[in-house]
N, C-alpha and C. Protein backbone atom coordinates (compact mmCIF):
# COMPACT_ATOMS: atom_id res chain seq x y z
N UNK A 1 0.85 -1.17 0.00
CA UNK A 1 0.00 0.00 0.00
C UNK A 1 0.89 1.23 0.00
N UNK A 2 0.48 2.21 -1.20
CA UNK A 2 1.04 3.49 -0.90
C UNK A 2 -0.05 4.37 -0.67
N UNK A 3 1.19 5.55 -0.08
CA UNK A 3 0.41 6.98 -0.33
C UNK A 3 1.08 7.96 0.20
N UNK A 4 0.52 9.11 -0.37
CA UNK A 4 1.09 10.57 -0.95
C UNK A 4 0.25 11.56 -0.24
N UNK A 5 1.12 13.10 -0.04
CA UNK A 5 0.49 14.17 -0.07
C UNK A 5 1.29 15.29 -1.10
N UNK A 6 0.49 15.83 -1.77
CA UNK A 6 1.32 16.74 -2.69
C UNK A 6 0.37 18.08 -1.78
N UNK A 7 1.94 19.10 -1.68
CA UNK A 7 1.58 20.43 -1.14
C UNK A 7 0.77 21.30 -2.05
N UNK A 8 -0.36 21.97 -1.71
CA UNK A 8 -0.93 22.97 -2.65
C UNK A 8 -0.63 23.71 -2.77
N UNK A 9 -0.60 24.57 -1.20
CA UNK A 9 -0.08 26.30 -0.33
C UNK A 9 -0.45 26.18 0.31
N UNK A 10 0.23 27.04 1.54
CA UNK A 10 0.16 27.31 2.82
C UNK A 10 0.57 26.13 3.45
N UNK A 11 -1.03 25.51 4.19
CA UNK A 11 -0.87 24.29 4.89
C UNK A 11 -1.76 23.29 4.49
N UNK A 12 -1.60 23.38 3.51
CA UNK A 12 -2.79 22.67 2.16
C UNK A 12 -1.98 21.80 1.51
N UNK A 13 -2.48 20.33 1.63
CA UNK A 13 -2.23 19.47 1.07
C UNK A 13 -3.38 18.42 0.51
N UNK A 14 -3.34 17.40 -0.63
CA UNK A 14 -3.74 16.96 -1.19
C UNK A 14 -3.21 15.47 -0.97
N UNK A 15 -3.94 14.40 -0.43
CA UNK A 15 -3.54 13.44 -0.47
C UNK A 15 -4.07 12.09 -1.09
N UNK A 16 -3.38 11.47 -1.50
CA UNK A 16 -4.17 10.22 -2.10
C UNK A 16 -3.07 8.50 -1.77
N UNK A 17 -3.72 7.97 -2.37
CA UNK A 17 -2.93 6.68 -2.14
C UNK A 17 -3.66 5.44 -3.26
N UNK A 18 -3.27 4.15 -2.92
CA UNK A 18 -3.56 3.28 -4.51
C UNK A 18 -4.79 3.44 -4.86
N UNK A 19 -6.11 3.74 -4.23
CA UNK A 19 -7.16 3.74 -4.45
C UNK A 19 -7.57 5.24 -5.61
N UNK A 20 -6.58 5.84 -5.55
CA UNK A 20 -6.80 6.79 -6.47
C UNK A 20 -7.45 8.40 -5.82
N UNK A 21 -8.19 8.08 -4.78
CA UNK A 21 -9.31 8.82 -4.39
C UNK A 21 -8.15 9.87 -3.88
N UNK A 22 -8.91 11.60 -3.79
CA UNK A 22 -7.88 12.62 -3.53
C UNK A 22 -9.18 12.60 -1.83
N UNK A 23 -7.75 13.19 -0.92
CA UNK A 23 -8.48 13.83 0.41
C UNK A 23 -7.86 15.02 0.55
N UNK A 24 -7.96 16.45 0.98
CA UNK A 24 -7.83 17.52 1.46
C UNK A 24 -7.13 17.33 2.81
N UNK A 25 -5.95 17.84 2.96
CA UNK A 25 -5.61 17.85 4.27
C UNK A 25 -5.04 19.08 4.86
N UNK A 26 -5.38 19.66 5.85
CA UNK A 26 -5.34 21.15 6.56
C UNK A 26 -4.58 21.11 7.91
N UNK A 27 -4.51 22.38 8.36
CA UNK A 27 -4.02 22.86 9.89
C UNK A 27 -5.45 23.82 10.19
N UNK A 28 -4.70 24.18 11.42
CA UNK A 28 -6.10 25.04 12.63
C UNK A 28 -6.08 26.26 12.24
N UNK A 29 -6.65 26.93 12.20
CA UNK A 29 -6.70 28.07 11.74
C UNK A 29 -5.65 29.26 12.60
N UNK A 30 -6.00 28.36 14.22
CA UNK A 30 -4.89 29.33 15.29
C UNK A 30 -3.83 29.77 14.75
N UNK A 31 -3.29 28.30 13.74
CA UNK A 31 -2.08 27.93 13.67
C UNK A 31 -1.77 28.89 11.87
N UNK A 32 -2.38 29.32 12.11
CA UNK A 32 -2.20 30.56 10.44
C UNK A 32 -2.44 30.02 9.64
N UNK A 33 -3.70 29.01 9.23
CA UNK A 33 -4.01 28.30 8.05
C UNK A 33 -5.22 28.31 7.76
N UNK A 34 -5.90 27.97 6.51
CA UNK A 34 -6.98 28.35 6.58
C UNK A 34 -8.27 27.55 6.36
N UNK A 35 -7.70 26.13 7.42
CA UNK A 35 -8.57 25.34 8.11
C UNK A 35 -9.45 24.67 7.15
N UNK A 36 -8.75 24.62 6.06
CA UNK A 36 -9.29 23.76 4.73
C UNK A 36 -9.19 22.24 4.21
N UNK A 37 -8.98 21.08 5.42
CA UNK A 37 -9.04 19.81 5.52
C UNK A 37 -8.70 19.24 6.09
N UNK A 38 -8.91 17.92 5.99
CA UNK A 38 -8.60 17.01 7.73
C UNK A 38 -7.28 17.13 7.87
N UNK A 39 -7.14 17.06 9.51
CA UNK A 39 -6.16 16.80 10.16
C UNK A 39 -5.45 15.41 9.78
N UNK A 40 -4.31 15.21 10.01
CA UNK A 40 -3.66 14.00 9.48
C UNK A 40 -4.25 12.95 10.62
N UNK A 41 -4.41 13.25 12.07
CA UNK A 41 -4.47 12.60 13.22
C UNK A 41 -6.09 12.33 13.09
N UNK A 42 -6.68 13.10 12.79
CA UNK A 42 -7.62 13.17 12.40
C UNK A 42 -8.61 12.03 11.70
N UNK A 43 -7.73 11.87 10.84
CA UNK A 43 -7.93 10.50 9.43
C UNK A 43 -7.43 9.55 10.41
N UNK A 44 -6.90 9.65 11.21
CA UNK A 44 -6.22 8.17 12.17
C UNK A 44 -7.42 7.38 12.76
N UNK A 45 -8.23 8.61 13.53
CA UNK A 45 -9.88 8.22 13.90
C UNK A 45 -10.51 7.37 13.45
N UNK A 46 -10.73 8.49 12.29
CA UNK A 46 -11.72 7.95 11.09
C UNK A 46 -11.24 6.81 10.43
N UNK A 47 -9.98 6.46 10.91
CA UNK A 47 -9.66 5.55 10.03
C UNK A 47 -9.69 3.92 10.51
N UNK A 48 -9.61 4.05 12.31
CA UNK A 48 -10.19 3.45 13.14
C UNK A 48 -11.70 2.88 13.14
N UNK A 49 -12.31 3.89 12.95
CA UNK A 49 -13.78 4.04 13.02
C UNK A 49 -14.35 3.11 12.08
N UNK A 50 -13.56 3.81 10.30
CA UNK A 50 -13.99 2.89 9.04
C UNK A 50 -13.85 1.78 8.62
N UNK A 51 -12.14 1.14 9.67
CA UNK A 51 -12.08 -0.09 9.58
C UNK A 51 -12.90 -0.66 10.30
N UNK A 52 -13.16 -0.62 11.20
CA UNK A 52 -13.68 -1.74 12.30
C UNK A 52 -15.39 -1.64 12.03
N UNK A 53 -16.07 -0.10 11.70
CA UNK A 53 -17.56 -0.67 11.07
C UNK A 53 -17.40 -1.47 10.12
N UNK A 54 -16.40 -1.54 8.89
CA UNK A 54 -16.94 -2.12 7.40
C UNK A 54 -16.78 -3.69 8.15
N UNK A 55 -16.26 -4.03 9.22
CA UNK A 55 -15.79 -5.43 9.63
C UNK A 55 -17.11 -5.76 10.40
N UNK A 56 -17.57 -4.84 11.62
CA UNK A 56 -19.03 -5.14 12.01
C UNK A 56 -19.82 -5.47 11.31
N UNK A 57 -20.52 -4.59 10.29
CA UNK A 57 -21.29 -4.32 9.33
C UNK A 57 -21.44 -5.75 8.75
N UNK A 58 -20.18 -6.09 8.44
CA UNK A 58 -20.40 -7.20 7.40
C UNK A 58 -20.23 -8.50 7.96
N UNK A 59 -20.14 -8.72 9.05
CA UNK A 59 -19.87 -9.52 10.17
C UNK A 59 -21.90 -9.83 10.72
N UNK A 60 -22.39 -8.66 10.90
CA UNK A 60 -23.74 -8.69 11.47
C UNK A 60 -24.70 -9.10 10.14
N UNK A 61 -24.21 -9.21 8.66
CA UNK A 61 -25.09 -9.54 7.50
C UNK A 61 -24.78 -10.74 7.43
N UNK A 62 -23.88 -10.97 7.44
CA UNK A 62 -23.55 -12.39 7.23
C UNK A 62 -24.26 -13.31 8.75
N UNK A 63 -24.67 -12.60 9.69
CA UNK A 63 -25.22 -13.17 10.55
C UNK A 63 -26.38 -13.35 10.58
N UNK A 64 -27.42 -12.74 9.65
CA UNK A 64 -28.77 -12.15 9.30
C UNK A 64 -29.54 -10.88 10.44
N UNK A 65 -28.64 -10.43 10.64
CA UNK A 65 -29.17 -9.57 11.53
C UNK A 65 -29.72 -8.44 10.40
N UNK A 66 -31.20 -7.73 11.09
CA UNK A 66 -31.73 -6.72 10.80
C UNK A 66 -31.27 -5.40 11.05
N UNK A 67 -30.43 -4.63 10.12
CA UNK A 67 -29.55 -3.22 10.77
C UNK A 67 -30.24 -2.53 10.02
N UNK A 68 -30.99 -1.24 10.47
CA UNK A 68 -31.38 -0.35 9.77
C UNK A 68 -30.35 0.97 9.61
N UNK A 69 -29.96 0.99 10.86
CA UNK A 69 -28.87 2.04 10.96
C UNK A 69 -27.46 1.94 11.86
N UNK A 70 -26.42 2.56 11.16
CA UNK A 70 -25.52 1.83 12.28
C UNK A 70 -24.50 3.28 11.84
N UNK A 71 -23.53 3.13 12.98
CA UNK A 71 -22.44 4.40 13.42
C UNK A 71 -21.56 3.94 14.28
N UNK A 72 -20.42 3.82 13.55
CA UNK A 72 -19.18 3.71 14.58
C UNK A 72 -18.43 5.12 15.00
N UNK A 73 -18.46 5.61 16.77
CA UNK A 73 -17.76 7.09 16.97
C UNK A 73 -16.91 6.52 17.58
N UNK A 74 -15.36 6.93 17.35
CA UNK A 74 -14.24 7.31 18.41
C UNK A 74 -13.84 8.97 18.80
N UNK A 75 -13.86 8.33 19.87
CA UNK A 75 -13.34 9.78 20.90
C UNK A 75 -11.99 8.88 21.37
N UNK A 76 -10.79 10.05 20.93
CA UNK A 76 -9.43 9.67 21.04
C UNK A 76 -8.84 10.99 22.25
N UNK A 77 -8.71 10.58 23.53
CA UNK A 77 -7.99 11.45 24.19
C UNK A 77 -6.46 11.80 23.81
N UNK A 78 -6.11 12.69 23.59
CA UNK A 78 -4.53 13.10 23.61
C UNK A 78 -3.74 13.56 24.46
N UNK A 79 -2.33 13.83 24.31
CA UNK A 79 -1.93 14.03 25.35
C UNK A 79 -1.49 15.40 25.40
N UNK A 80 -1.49 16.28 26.09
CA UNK A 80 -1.54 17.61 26.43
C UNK A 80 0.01 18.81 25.88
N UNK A 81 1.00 17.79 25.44
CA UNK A 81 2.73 17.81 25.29
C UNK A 81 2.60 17.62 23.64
N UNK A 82 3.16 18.31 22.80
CA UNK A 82 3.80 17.61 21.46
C UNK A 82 4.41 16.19 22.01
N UNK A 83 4.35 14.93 20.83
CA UNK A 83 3.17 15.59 19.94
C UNK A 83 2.16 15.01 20.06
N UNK A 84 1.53 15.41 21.22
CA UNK A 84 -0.02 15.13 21.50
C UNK A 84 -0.29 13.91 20.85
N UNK A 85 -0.19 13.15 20.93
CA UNK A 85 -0.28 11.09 20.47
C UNK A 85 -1.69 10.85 21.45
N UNK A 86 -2.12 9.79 21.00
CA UNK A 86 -3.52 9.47 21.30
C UNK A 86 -2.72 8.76 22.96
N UNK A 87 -3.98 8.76 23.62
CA UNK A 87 -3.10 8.71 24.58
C UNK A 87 -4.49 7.39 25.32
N UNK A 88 -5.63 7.31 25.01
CA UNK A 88 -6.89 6.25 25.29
C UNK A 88 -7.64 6.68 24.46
N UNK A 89 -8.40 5.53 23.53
CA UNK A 89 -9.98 5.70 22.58
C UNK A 89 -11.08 5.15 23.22
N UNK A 90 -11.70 5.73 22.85
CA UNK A 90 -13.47 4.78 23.23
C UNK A 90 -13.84 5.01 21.87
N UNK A 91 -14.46 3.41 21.44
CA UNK A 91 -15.00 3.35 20.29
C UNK A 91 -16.47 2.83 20.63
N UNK A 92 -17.21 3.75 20.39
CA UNK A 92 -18.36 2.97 20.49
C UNK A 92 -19.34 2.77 19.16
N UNK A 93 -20.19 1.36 18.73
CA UNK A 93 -21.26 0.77 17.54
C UNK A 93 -22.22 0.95 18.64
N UNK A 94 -23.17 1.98 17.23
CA UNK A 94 -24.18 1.74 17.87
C UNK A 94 -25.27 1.61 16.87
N UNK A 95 -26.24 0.74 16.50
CA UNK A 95 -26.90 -0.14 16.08
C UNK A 95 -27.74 -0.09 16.14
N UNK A 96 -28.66 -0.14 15.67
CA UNK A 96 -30.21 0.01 15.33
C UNK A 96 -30.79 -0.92 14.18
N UNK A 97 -31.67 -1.37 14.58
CA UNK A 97 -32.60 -2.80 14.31
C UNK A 97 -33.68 -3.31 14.36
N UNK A 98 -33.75 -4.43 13.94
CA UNK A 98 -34.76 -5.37 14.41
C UNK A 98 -34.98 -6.62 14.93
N UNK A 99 -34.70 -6.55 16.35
CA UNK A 99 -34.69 -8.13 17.08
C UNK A 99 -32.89 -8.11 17.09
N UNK A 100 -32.47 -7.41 16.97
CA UNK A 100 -30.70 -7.73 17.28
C UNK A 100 -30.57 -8.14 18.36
N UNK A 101 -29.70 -9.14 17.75
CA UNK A 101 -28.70 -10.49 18.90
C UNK A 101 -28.04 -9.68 19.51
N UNK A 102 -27.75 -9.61 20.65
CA UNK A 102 -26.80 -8.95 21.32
C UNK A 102 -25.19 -9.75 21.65
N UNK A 103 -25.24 -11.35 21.46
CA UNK A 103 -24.40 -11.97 21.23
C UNK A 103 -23.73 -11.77 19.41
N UNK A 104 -24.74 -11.57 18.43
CA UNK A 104 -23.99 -11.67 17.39
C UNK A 104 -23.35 -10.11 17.32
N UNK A 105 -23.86 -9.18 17.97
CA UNK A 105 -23.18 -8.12 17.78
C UNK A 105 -21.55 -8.33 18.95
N UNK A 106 -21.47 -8.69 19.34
CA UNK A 106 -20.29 -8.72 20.55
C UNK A 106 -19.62 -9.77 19.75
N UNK A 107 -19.82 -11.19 18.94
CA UNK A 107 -18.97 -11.55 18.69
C UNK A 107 -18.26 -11.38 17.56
N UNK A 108 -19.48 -9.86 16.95
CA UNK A 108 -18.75 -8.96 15.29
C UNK A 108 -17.75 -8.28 15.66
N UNK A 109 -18.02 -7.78 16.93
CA UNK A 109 -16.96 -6.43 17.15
C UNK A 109 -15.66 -7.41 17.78
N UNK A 110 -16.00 -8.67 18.59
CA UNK A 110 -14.52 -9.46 18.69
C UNK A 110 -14.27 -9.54 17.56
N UNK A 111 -14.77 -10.52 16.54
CA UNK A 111 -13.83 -10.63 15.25
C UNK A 111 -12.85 -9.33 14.55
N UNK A 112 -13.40 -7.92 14.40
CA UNK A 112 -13.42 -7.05 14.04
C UNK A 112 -11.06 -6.69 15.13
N UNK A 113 -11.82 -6.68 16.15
CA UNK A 113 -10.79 -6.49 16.93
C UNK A 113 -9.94 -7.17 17.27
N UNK A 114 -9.70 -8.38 16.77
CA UNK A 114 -8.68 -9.55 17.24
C UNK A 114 -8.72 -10.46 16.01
N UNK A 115 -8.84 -10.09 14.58
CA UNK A 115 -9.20 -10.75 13.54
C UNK A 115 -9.03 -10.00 12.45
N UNK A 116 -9.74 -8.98 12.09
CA UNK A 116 -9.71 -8.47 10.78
C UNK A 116 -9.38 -6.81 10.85
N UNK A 117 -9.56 -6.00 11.53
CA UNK A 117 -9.08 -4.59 11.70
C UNK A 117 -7.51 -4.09 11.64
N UNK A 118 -7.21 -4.00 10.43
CA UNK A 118 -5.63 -3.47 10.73
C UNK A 118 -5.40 -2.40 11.39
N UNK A 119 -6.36 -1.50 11.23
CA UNK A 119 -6.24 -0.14 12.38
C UNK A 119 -6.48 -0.44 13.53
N UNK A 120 -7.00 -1.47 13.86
CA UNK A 120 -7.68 -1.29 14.88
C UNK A 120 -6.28 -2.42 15.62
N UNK A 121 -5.64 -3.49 15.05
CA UNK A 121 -4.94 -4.80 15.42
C UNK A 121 -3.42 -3.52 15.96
N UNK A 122 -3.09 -2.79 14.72
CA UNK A 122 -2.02 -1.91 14.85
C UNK A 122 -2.40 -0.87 16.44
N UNK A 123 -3.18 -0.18 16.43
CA UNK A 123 -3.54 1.20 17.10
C UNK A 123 -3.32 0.36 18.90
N UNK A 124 -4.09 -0.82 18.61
CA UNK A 124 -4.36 -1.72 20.39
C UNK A 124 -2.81 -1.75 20.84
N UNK A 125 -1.71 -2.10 19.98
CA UNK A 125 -0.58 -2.21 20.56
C UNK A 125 -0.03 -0.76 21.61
N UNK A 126 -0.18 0.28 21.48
CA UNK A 126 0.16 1.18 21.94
C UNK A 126 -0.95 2.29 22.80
N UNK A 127 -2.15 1.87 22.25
CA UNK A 127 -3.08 2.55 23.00
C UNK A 127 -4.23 2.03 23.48
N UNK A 128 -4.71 2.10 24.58
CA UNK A 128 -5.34 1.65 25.16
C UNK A 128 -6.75 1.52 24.68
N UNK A 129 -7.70 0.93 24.27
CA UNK A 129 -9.26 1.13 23.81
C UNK A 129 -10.43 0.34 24.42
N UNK A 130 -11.35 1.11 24.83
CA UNK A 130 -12.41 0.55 25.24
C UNK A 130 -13.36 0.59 24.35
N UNK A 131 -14.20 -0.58 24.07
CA UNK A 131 -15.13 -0.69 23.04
C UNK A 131 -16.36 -0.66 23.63
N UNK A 132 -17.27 -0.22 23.24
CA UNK A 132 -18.72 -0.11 23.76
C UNK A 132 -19.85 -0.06 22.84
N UNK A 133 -20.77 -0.51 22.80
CA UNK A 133 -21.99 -0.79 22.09
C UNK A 133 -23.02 -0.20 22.75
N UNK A 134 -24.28 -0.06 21.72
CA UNK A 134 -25.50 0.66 22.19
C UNK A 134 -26.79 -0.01 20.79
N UNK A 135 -27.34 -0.70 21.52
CA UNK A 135 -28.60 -1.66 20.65
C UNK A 135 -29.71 -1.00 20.86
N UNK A 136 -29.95 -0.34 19.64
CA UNK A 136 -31.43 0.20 19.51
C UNK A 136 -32.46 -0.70 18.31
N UNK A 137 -33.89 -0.44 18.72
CA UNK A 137 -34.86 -1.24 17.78
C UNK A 137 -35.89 0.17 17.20
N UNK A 138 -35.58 -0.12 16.29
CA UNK A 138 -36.14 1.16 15.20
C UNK A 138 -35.47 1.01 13.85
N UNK A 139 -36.52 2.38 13.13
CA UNK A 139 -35.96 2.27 11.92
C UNK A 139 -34.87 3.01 11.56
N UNK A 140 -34.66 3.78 11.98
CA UNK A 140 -33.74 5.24 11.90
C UNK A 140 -32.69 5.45 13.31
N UNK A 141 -31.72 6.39 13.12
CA UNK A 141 -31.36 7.20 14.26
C UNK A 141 -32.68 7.89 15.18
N UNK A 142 -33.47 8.39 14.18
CA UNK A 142 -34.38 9.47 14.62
C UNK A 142 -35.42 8.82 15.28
N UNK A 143 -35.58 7.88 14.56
CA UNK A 143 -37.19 7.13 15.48
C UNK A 143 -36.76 5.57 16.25
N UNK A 144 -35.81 5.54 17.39
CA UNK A 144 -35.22 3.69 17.56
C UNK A 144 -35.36 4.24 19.54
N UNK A 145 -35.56 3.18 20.27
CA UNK A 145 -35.44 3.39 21.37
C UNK A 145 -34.16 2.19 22.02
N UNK A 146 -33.48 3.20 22.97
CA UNK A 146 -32.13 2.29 23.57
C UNK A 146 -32.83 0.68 24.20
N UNK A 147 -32.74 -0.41 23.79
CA UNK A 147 -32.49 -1.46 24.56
C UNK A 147 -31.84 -2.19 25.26
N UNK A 148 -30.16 -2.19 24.96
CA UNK A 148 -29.17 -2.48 25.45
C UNK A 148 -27.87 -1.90 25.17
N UNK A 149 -27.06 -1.70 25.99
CA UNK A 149 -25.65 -1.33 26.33
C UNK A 149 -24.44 -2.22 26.70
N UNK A 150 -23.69 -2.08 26.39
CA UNK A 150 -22.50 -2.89 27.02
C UNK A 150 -21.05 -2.50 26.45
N UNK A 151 -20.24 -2.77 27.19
CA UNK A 151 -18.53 -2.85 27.14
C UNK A 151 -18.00 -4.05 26.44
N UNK A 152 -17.52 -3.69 25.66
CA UNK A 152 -16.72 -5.30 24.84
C UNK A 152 -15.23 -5.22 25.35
N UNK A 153 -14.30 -5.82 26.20
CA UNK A 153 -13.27 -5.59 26.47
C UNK A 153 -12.42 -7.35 26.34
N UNK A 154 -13.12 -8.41 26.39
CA UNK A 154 -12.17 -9.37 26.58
C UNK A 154 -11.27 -9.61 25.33
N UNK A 155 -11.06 -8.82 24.41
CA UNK A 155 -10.49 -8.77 23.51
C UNK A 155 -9.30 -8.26 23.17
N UNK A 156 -9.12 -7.00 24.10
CA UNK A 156 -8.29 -6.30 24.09
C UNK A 156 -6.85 -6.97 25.40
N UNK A 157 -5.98 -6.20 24.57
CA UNK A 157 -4.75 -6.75 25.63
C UNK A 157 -4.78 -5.85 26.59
């Protein structure tokens, strides 16, 4: 796997890699820039986030589970010193359905985390993560009521 950033100006960069696809990448505005694309650390998240749903996701179809809606968020604490390195994540799926297993969802997000997530197999070595789930029954974000909660941790080192 490669990949690139070609400078535009300022603190503007353009990045891509084998997939072809271009991303925008920026600084803070504090920082004299003019806050025109993701942070590099930033994409680290998201990049957390995108591996380990596309692994749920397809982990809970292949299980026949009913997902109407689903969202993987990390919140990455940092550390307060350059250069501010992630320092603990909480990742939490949260899920929305119909009749969801609460076992097949816990044993998507194990596979996900001790199986198929390179961000996620790489990132555990050095930082600490707590995984957490939230099972709703509805059709939407907008219309689902909470049924169950839980911590997925026996996975992690």
């Amino acid at each position: 796997m490669d990949g690139q950033v070609i400078w535009q100006h300022g603190m503007h960069f353009t990045g891509t890699a084998n997939s072809g696809f271009e991303l925008p990448l920026g600084g803070d505005e504090d920082a004299g820039t003019a806050d025109d694309g993701f942070r590099p650390l930033e994409l680290m998240a998201v990049s957390l986030a995108g591996c380990t749903a596309m692994d749920v996701i397809s982990i809970l179809k292949k299980k026949q589970q009913v997902v109407t809606a689903f969202e993987v968020k990390v919140q990455a604490d940092q550390a307060q010193e350059h250069p501010h390195v992630f320092t603990h994540a909480f990742i939490t799926y949260l899920v929305t359905g119909h009749g969801l297993d609460e076992a097949a969802l816990r044993r998507s997000i194990e596979l996900s985390a001790i199986k198929y997530c390179p961000a996620q197999a790489m990132l555990s070595k050095v930082l600490p993560m707590e995984l957490r789930y939230e099972i709703y029954e509805g059709e939407s974000v907008q219309s689902h009521t909470l049924v169950k909660s839980g911590t997925y941790t026996s996975a992690l080192p």
